[in-house]
PDB file of N, CA and C in Angstrom:
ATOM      1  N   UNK A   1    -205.742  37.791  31.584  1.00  0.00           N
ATOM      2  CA  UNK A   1    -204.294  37.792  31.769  1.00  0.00           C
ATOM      3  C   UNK A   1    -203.770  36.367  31.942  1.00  0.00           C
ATOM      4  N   UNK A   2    -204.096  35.784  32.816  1.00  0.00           N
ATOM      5  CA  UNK A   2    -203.909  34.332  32.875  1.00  0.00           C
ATOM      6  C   UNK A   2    -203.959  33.830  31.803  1.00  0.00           C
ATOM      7  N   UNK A   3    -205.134  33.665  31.232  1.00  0.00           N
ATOM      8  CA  UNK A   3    -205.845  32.512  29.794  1.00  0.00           C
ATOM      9  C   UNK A   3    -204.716  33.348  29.041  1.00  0.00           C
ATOM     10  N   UNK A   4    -203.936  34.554  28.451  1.00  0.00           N
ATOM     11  CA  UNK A   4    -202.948  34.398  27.657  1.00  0.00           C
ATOM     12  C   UNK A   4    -201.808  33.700  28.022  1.00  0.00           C
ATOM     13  N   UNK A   5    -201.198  33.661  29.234  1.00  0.00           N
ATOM     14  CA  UNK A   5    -199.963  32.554  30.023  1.00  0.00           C
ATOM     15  C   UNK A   5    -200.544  31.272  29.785  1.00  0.00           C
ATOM     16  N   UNK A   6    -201.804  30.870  29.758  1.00  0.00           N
ATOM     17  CA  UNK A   6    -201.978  29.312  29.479  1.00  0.00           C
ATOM     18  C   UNK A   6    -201.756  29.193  27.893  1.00  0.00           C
ATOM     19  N   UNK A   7    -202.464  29.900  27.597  1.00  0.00           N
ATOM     20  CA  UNK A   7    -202.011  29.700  25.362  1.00  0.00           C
ATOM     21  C   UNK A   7    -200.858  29.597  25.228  1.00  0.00           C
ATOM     22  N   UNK A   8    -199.826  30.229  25.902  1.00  0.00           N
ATOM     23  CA  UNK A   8    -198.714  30.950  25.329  1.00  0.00           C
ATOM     24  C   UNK A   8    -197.412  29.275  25.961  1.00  0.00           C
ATOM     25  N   UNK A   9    -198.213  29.146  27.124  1.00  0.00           N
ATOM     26  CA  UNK A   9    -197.852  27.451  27.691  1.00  0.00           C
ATOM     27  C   UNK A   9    -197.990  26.508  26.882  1.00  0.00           C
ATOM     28  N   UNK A  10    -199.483  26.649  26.194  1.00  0.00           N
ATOM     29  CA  UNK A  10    -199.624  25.192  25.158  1.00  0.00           C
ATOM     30  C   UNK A  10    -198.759  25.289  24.116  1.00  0.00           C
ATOM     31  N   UNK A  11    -198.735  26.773  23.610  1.00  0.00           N
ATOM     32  CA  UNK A  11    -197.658  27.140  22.379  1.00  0.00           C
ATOM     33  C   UNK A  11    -196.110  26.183  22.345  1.00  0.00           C
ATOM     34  N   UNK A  12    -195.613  26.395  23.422  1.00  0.00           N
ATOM     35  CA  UNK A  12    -194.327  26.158  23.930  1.00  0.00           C
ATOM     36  C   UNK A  12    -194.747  24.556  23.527  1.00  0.00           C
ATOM     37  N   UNK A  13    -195.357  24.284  24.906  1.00  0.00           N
ATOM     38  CA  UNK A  13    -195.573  22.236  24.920  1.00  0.00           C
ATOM     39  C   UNK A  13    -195.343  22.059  23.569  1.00  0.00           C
ATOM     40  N   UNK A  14    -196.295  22.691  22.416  1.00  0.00           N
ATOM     41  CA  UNK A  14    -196.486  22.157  21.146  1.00  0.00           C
ATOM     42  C   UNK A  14    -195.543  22.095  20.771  1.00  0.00           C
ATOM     43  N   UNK A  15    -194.685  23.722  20.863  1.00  0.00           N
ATOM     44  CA  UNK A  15    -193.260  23.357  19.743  1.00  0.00           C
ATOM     45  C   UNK A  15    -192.574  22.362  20.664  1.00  0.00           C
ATOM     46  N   UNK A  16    -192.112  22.015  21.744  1.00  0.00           N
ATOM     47  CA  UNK A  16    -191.311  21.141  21.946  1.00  0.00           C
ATOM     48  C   UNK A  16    -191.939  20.105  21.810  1.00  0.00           C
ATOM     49  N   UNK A  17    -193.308  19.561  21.146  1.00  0.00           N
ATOM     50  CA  UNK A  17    -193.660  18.273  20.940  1.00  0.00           C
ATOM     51  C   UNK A  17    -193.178  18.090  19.877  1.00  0.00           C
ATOM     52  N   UNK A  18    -193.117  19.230  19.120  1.00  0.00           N
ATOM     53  CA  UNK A  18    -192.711  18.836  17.629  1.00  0.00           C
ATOM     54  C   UNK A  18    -191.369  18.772  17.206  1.00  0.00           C
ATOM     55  N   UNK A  19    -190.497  19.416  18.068  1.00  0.00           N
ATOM     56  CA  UNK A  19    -189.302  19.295  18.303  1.00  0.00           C
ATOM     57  C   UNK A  19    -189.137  17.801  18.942  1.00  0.00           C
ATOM     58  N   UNK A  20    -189.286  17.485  20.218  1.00  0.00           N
ATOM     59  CA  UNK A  20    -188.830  15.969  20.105  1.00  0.00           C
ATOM     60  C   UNK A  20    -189.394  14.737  19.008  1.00  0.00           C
ATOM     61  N   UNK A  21    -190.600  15.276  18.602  1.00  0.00           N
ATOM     62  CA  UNK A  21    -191.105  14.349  17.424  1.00  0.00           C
ATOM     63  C   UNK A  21    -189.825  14.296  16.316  1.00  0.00           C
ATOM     64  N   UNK A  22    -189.252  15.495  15.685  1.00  0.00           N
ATOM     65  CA  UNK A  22    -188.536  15.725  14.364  1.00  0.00           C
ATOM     66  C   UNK A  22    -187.192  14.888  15.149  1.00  0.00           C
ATOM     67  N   UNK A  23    -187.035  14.917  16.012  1.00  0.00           N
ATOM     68  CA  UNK A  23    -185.276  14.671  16.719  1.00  0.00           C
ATOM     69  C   UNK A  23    -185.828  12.645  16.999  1.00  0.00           C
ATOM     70  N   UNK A  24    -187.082  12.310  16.987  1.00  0.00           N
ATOM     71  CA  UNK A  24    -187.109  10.829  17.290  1.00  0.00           C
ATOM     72  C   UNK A  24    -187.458  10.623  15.940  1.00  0.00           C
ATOM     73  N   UNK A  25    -188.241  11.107  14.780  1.00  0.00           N
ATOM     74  CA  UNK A  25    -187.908  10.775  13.128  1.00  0.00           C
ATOM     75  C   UNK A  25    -186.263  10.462  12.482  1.00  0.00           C
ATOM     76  N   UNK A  26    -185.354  11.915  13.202  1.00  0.00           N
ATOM     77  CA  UNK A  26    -184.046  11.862  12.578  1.00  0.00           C
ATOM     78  C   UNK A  26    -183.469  10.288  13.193  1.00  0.00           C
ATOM     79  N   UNK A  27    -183.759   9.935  14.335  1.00  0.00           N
ATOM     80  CA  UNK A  27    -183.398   9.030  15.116  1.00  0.00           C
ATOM     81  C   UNK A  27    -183.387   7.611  14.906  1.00  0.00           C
ATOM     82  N   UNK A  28    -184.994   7.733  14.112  1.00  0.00           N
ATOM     83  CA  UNK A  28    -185.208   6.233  13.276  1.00  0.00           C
ATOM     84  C   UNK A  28    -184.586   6.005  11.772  1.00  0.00           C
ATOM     85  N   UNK A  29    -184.502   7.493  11.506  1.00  0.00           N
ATOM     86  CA  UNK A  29    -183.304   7.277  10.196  1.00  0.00           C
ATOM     87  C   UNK A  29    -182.526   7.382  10.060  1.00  0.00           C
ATOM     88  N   UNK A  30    -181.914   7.772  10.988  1.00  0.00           N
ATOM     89  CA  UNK A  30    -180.301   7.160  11.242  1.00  0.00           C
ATOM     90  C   UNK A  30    -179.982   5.861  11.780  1.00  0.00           C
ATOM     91  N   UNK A  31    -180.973   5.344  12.305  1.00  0.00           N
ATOM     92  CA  UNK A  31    -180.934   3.286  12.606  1.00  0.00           C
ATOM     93  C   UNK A  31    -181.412   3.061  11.495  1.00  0.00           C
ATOM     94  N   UNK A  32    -182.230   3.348  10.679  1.00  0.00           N
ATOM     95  CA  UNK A  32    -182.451   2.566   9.288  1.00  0.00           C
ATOM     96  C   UNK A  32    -181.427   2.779   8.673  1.00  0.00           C
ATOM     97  N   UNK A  33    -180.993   3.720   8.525  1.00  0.00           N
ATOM     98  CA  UNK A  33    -179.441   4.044   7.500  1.00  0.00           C
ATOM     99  C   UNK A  33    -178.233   3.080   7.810  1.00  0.00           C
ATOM    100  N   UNK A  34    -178.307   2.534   9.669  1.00  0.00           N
ATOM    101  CA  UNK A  34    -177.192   1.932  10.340  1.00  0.00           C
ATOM    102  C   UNK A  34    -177.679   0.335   9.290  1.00  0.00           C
ATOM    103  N   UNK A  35    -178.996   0.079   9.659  1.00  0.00           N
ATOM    104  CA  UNK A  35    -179.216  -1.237   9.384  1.00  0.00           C
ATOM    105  C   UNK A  35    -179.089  -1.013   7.967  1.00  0.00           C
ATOM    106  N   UNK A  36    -179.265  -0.364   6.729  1.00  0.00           N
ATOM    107  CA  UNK A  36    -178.791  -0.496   5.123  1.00  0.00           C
ATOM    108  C   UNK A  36    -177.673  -0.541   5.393  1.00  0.00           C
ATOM    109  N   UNK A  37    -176.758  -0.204   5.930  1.00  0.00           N
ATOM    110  CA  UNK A  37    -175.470  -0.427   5.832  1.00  0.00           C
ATOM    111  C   UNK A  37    -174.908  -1.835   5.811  1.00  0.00           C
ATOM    112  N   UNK A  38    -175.489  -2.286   7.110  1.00  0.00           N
ATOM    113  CA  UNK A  38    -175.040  -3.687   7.530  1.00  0.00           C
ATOM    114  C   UNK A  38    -175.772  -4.556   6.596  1.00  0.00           C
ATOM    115  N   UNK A  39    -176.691  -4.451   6.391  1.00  0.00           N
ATOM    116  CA  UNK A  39    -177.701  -5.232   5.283  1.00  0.00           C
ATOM    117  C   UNK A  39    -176.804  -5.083   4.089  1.00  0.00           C
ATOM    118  N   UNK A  40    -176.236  -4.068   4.088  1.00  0.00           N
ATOM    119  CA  UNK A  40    -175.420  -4.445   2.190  1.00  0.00           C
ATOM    120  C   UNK A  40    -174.305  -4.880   2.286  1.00  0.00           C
ATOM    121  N   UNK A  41    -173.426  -5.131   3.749  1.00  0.00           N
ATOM    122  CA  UNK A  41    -172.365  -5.540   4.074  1.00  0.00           C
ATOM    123  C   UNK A  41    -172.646  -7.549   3.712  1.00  0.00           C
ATOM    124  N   UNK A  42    -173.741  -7.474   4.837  1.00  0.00           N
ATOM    125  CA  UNK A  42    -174.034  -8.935   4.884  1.00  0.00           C
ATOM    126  C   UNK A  42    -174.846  -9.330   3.194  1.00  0.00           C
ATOM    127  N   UNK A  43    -175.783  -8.604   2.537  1.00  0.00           N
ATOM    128  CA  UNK A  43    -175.785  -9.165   1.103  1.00  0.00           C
ATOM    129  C   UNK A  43    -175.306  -8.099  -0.256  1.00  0.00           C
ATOM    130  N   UNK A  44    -174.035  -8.332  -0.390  1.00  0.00           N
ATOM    131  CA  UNK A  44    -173.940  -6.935  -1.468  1.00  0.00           C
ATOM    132  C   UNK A  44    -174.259  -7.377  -2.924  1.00  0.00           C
ATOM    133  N   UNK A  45    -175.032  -6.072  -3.204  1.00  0.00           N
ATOM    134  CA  UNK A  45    -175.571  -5.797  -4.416  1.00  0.00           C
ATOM    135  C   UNK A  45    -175.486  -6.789  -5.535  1.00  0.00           C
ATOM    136  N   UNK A  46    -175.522  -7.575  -5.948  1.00  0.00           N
ATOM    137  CA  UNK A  46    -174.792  -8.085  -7.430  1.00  0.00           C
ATOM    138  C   UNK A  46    -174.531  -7.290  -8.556  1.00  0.00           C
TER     139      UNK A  46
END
């Protein structure tokens, strides 16, 4: 009975690892997207 409440614990941890993992990916590509921006401000395209 227990050892299923501990699986069912790691289950959870996992998805919310993978949940804050996907939400700190979106996070770095939306600062890379900030910095292309400014990068084409400061050298635009020829």
């Amino acid at each position: 009975m227990t050892l299923n409440i501990f699986f069912v614990t790691i289950k959870i941890e996992k998805r919310k690892q993978s949940i804050d993992e996907l939400q700190h990916l979106e996070n770095i590509k939306k600062a890379h997207e900030k910095i292309a921006e400014k990068h084409s401000e400061l050298f635009p395209i020829m």
